[in-house]
C-alpha atoms as a PDB file:
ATOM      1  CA  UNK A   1      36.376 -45.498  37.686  1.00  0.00           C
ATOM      2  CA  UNK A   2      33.584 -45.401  35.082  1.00  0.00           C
ATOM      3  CA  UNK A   3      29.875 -45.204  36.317  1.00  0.00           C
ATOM      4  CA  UNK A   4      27.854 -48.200  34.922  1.00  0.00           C
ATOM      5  CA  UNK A   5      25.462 -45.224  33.322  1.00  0.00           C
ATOM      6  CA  UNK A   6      25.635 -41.631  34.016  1.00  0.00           C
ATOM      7  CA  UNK A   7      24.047 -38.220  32.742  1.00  0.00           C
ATOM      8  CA  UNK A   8      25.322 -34.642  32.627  1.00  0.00           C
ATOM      9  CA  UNK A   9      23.127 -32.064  32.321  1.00  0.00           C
ATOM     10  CA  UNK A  10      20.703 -34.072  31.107  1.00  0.00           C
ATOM     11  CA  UNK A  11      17.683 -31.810  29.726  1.00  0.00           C
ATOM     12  CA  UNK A  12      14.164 -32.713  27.583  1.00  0.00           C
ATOM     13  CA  UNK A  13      12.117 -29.592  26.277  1.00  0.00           C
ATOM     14  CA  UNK A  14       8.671 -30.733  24.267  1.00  0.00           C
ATOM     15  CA  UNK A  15       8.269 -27.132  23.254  1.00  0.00           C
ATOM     16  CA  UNK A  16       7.655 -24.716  25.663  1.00  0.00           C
ATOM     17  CA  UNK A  17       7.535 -27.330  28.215  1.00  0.00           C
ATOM     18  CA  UNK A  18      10.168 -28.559  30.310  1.00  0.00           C
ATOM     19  CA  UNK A  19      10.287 -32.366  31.432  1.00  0.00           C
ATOM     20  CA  UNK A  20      14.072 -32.988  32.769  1.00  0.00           C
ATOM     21  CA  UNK A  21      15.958 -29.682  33.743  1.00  0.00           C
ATOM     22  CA  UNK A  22      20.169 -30.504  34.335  1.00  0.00           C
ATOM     23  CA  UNK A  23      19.719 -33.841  35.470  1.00  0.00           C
ATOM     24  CA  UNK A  24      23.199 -35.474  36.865  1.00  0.00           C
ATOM     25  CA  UNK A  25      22.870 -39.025  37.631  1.00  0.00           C
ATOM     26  CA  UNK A  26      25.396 -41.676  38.091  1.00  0.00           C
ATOM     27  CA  UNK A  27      24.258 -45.685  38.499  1.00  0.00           C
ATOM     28  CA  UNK A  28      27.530 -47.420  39.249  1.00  0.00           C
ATOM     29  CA  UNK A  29      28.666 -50.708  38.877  1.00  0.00           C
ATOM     30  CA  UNK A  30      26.053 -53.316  40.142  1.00  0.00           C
ATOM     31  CA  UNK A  31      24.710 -50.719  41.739  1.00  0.00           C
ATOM     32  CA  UNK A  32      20.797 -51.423  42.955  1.00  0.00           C
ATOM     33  CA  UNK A  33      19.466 -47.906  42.879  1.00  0.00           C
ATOM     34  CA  UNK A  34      15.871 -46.493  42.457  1.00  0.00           C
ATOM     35  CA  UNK A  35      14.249 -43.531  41.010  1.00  0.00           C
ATOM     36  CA  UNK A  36      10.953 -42.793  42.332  1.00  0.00           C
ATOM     37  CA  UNK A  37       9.054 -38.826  42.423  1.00  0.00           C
ATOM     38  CA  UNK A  38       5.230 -38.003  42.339  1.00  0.00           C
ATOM     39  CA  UNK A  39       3.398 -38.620  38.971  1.00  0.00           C
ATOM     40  CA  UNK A  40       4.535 -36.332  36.453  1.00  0.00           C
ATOM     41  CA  UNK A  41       7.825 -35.916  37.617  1.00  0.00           C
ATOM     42  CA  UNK A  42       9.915 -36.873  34.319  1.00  0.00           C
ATOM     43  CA  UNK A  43      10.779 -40.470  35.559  1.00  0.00           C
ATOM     44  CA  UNK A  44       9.592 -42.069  32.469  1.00  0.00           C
ATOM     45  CA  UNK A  45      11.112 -39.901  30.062  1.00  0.00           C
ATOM     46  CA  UNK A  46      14.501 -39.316  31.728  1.00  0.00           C
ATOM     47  CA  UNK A  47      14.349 -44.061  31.141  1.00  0.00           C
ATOM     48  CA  UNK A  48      13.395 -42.751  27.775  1.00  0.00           C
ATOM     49  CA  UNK A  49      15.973 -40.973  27.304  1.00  0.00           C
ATOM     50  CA  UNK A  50      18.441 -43.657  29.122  1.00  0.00           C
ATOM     51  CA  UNK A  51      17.709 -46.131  26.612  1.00  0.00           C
ATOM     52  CA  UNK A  52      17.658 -43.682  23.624  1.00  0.00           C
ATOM     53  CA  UNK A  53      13.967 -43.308  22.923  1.00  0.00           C
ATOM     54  CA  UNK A  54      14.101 -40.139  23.645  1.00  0.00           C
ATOM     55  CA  UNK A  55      16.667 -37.604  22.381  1.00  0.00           C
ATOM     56  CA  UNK A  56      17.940 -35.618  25.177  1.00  0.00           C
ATOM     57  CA  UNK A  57      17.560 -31.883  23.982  1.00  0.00           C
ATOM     58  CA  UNK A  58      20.590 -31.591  25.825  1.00  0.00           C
ATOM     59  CA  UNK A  59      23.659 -32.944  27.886  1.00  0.00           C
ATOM     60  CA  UNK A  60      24.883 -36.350  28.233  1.00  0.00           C
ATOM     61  CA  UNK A  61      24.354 -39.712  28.572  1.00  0.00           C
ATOM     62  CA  UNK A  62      27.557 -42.381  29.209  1.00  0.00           C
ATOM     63  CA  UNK A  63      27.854 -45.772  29.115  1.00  0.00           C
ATOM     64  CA  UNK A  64      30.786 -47.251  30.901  1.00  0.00           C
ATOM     65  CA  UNK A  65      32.215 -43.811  30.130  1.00  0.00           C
ATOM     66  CA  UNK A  66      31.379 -44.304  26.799  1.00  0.00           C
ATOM     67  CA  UNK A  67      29.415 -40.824  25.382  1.00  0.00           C
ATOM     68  CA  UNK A  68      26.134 -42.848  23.741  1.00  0.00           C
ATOM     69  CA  UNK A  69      24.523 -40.007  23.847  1.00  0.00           C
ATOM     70  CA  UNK A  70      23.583 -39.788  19.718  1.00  0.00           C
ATOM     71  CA  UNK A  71      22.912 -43.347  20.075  1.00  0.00           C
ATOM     72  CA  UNK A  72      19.706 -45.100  18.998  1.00  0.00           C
ATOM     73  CA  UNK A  73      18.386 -47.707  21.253  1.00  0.00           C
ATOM     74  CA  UNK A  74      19.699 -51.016  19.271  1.00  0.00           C
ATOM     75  CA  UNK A  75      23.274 -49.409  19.392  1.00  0.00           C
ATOM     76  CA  UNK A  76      22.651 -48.977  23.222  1.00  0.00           C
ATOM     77  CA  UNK A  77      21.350 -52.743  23.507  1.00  0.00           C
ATOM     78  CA  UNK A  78      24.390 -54.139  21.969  1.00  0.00           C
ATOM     79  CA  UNK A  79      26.578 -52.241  24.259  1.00  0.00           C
ATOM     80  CA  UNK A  80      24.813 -53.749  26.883  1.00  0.00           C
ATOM     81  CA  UNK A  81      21.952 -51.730  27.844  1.00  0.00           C
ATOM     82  CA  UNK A  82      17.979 -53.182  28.355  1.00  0.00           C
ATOM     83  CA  UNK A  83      15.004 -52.004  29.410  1.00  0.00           C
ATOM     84  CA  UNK A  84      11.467 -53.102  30.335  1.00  0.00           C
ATOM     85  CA  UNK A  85       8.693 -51.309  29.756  1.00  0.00           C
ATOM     86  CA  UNK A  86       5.566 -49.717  31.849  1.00  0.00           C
ATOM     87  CA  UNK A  87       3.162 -51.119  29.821  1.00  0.00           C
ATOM     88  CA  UNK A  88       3.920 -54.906  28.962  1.00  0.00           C
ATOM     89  CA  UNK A  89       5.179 -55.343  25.498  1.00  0.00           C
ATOM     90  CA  UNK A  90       5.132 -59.209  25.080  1.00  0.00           C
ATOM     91  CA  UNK A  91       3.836 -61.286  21.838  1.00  0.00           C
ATOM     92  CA  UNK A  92       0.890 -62.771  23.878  1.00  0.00           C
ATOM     93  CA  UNK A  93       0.170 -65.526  21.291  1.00  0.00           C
ATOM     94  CA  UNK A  94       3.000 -66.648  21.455  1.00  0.00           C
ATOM     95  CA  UNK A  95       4.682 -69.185  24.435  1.00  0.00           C
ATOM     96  CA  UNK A  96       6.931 -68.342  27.227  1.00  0.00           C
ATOM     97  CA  UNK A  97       9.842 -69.468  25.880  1.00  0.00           C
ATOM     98  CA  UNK A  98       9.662 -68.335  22.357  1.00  0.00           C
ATOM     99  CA  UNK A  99       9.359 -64.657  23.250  1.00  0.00           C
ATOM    100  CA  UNK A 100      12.608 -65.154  25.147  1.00  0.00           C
ATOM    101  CA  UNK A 101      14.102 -67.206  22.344  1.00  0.00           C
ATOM    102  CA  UNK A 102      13.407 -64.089  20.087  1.00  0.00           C
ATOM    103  CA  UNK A 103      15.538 -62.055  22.090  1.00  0.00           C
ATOM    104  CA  UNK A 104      18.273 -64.267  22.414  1.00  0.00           C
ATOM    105  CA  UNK A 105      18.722 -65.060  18.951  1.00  0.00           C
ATOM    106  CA  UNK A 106      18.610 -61.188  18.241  1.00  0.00           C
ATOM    107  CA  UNK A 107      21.369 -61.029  20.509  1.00  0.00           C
ATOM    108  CA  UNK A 108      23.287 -63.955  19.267  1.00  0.00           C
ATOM    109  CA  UNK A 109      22.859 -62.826  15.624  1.00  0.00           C
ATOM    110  CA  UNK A 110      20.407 -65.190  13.983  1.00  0.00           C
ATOM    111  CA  UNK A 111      17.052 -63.542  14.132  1.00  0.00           C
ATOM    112  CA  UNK A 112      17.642 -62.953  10.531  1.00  0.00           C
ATOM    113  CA  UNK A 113      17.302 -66.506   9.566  1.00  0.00           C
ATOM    114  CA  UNK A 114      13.834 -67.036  11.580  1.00  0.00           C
ATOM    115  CA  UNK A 115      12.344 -68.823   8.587  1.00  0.00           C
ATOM    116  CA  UNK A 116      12.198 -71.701  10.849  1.00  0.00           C
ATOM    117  CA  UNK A 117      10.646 -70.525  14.538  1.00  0.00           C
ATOM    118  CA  UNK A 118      13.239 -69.772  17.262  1.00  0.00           C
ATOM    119  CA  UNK A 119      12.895 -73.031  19.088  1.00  0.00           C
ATOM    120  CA  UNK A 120      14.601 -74.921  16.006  1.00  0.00           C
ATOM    121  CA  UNK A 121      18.150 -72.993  17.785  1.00  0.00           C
ATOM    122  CA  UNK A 122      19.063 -75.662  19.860  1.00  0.00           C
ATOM    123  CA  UNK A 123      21.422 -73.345  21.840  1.00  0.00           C
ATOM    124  CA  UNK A 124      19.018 -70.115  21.994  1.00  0.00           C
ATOM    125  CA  UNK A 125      16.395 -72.660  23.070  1.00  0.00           C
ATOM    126  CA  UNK A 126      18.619 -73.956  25.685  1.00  0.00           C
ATOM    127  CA  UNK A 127      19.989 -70.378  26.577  1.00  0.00           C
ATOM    128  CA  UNK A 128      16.484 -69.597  27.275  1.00  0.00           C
ATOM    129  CA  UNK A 129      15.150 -72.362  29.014  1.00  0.00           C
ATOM    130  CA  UNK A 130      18.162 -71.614  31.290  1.00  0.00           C
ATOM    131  CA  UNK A 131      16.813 -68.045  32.378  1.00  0.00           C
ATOM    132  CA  UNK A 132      13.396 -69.065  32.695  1.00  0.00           C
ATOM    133  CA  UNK A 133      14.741 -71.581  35.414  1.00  0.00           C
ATOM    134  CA  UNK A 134      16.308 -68.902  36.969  1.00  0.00           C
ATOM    135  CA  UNK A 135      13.088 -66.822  36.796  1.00  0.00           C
ATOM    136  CA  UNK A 136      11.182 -69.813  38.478  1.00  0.00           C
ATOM    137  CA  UNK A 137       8.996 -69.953  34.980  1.00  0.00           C
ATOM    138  CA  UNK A 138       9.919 -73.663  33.503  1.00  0.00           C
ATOM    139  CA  UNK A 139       6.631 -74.989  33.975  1.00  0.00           C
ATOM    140  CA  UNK A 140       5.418 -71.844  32.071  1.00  0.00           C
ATOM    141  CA  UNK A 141       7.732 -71.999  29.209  1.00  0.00           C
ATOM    142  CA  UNK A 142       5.230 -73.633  26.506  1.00  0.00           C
ATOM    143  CA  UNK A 143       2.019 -71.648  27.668  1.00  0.00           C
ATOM    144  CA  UNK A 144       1.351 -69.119  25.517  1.00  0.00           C
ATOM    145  CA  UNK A 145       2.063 -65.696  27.356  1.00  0.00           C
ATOM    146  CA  UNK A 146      -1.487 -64.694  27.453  1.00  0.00           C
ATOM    147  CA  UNK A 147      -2.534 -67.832  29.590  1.00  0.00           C
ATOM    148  CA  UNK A 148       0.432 -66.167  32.598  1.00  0.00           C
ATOM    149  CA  UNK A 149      -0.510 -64.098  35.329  1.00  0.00           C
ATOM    150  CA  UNK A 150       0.446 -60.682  35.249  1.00  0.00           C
ATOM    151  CA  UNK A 151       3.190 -60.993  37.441  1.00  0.00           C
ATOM    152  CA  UNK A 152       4.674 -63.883  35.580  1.00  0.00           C
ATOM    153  CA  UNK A 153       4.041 -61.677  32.411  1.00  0.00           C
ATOM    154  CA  UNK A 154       5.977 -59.112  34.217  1.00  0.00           C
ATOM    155  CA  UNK A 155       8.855 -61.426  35.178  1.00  0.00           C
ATOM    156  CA  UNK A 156       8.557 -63.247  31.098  1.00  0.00           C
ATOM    157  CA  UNK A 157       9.799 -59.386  30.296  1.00  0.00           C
ATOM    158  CA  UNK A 158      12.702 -59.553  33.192  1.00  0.00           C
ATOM    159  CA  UNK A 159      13.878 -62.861  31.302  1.00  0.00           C
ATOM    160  CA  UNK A 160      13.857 -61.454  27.942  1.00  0.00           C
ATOM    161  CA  UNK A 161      15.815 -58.148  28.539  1.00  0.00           C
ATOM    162  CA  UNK A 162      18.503 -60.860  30.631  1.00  0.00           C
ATOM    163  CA  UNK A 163      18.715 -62.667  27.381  1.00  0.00           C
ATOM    164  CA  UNK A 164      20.392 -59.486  25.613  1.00  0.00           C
ATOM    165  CA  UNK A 165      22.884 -60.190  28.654  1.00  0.00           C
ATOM    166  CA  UNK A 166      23.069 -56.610  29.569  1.00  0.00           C
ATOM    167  CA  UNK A 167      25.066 -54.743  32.040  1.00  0.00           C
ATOM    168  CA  UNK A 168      22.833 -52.208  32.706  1.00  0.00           C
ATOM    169  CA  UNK A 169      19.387 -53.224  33.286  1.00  0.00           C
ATOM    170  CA  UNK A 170      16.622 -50.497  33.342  1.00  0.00           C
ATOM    171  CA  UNK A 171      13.218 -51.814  35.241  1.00  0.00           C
ATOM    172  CA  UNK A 172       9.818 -48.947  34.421  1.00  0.00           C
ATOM    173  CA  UNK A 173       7.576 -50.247  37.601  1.00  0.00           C
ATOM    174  CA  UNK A 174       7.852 -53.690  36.916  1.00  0.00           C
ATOM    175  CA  UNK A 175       5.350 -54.076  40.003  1.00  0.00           C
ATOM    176  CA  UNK A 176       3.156 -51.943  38.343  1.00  0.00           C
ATOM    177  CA  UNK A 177      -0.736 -54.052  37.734  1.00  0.00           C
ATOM    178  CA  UNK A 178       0.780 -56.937  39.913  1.00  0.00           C
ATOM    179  CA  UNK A 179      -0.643 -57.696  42.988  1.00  0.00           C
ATOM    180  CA  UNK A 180       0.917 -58.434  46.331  1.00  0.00           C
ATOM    181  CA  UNK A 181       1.218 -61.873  46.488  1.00  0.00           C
ATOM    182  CA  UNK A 182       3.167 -61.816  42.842  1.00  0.00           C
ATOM    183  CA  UNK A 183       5.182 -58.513  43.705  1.00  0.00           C
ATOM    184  CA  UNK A 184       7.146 -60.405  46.256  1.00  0.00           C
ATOM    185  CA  UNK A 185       8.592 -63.042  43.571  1.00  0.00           C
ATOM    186  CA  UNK A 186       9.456 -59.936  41.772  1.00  0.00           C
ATOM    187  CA  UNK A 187      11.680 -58.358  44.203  1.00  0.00           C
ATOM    188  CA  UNK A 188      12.786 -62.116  44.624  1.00  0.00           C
ATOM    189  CA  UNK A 189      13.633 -62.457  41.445  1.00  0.00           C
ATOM    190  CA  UNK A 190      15.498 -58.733  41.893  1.00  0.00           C
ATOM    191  CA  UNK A 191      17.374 -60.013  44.860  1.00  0.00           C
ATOM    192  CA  UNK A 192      19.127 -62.835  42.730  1.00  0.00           C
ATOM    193  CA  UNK A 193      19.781 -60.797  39.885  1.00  0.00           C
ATOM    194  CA  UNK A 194      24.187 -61.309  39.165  1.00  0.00           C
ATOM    195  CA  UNK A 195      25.392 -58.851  41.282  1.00  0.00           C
ATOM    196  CA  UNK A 196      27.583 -57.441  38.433  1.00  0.00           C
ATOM    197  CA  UNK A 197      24.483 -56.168  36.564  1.00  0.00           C
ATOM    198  CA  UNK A 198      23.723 -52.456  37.837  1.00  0.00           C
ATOM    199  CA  UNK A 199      20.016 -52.353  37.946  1.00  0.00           C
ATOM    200  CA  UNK A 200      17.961 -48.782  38.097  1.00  0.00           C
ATOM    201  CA  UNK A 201      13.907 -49.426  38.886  1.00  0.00           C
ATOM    202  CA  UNK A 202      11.437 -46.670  38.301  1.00  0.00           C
ATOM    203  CA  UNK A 203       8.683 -47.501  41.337  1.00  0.00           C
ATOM    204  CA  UNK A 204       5.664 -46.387  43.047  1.00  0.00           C
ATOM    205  CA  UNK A 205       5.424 -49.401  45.283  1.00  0.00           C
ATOM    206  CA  UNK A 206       7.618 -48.024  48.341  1.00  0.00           C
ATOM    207  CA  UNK A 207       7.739 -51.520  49.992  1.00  0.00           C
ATOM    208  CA  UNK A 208       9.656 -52.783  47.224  1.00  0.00           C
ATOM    209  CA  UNK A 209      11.875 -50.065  46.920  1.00  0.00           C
ATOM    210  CA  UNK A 210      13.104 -49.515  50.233  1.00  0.00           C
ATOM    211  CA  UNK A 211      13.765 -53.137  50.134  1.00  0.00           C
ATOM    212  CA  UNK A 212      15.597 -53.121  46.841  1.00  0.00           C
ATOM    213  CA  UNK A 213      17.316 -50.264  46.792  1.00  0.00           C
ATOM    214  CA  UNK A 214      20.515 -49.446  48.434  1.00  0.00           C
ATOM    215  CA  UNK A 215      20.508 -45.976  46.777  1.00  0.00           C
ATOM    216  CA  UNK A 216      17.707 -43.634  45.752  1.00  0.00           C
ATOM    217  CA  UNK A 217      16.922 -40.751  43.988  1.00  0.00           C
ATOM    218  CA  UNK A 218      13.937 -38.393  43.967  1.00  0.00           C
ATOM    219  CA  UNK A 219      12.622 -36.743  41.039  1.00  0.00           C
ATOM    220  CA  UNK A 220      10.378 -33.797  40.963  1.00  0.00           C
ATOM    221  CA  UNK A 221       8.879 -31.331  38.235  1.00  0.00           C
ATOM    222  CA  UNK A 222      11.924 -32.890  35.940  1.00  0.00           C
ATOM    223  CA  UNK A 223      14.971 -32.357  38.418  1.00  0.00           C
ATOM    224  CA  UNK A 224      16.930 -34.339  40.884  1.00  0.00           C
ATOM    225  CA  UNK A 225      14.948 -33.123  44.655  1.00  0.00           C
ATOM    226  CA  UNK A 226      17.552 -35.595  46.624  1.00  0.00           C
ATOM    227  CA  UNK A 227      19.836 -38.554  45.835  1.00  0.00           C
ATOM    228  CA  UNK A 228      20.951 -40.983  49.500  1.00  0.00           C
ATOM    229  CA  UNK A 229      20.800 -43.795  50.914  1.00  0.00           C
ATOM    230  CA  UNK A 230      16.859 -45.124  52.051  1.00  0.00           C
ATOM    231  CA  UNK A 231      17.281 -43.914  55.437  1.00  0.00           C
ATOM    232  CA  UNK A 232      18.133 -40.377  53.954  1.00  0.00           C
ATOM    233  CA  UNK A 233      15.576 -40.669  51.786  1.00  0.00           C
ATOM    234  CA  UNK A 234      13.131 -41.809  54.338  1.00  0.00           C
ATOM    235  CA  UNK A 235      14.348 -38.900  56.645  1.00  0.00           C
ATOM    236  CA  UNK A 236      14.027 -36.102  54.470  1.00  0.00           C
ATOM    237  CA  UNK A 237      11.328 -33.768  55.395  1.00  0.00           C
ATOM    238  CA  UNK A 238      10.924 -32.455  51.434  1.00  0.00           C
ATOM    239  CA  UNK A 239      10.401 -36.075  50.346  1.00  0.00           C
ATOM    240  CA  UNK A 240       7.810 -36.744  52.745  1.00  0.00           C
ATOM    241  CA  UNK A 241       5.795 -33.087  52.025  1.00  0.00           C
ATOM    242  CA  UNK A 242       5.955 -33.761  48.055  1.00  0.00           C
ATOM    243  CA  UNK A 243       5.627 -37.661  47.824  1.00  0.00           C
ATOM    244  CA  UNK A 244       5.629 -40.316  50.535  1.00  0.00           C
ATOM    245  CA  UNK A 245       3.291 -38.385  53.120  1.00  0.00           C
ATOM    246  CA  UNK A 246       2.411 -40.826  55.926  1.00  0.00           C
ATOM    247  CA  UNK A 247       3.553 -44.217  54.109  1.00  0.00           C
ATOM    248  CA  UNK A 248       7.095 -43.298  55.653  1.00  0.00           C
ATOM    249  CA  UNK A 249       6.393 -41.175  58.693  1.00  0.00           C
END
């Protein structure tokens, strides 16, 4: 069987320097799996590379089995890839619900015709009313994003890359910025996530992780260190000298 997303000898020079060195990865099928490794590591550019940002400078990258490796990111979306981003990307002028709306109708094949706003789509508007109530963010949906917390601004981003109804669904430290209290709705909102979506969260909050993750794998200096299960992970004696330290001991 297929992994949801996979890599083979996955590699990204920027010149003389090496950032991913023959990574192999495999996220399977609603699989909840996390990639964490000290800063500098190569986590955000192997994502970039996932999603097609970034052109591998060699290997592979397969989606459902399917070699998307010359893809661009659209063609990656519309096979049913999303991502969310680091550093939030959100129109904050404009509400809740519209900046999901955009994303639906992109999807659905009418953001050409947004002479009229995305609210006049009765169906996007209801499709995206729909995840916002599954996000917990109704009563938010007409503030404009700007007026949000940053953990509901972090979730708003959750609900748009759901509206491009994806099957793999790439998370870059969606914790990151958001304080305790608003963390937990996020690995909430995680936890209720359709099990058939296989989700893969880049992380530096280890609380969240080892309570997300059923599998995890450890970057370091742009290669795979370890992949197991959080106990393995926890146990390792490499992963604790190079990046957890006394948070796990």
């Amino acid at each position: 069987m297929h992994a949801a997303l996979e890599t083979r000898g996955l590699c990204k020079n920027f010149g003389a320097l090496t950032v991913a060195e023959q990574i192999d990865f495999r996220l399977e099928a609603g699989a909840r799996h996390a990639l964490i490794g000290p800063n500098g590591a190569g986590k955000t550019t192997f994502i970039n590379m996932l999603s097609g940002r970034f052109a591998p400078s060699s290997g592979q990258i397969l989606l459902a089995g399917e070699d998307v490796t010359a893809l661009g990111q659209v063609a990656r979306v519309k096979r049913g890839l999303a991502r969310t981003f680091q550093i939030s990307m959100l129109f904050k002028n404009a509400t809740v619900v519209d900046n999901v709306a955009f994303a639906v109708a992109e999807r659905a094949g009418v953001a050409w015709r947004m002479l009229r706003p995305a609210r006049a789509y009765r169906e996007v508007v209801d499709e995206s009313m729909a995840l916002l109530e599954t996000l917990g963010l109704t009563q938010d949906a007409r503030l404009r994003v700007a007026e949000l917390s940053y953990g509901k601004q972090r979730l708003v981003e959750i609900a748009i890359a759901l509206g491009l109804r994806p099957r793999v669904l790439l998370l870059d430290e969606p914790a990151a910025g958001v304080p305790t209290s608003e963390s937990q709705r996020i690995l909430e909102v995680l936890d209720a996530l359709p099990e058939e979506i296989a989700i893969l969260i880049i992380e530096h909050d280890m609380d969240l992780v080892f309570r997300f993750a059923t599998r995890i794998t450890v970057l370091a200096q742009g290669k795979v260190l370890i992949a197991g299960t959080p106990a393995e992970i926890a146990a390792d004696k490499e992963v604790h000298e190079i990046y957890l330290g006394e948070r796990h001991a």
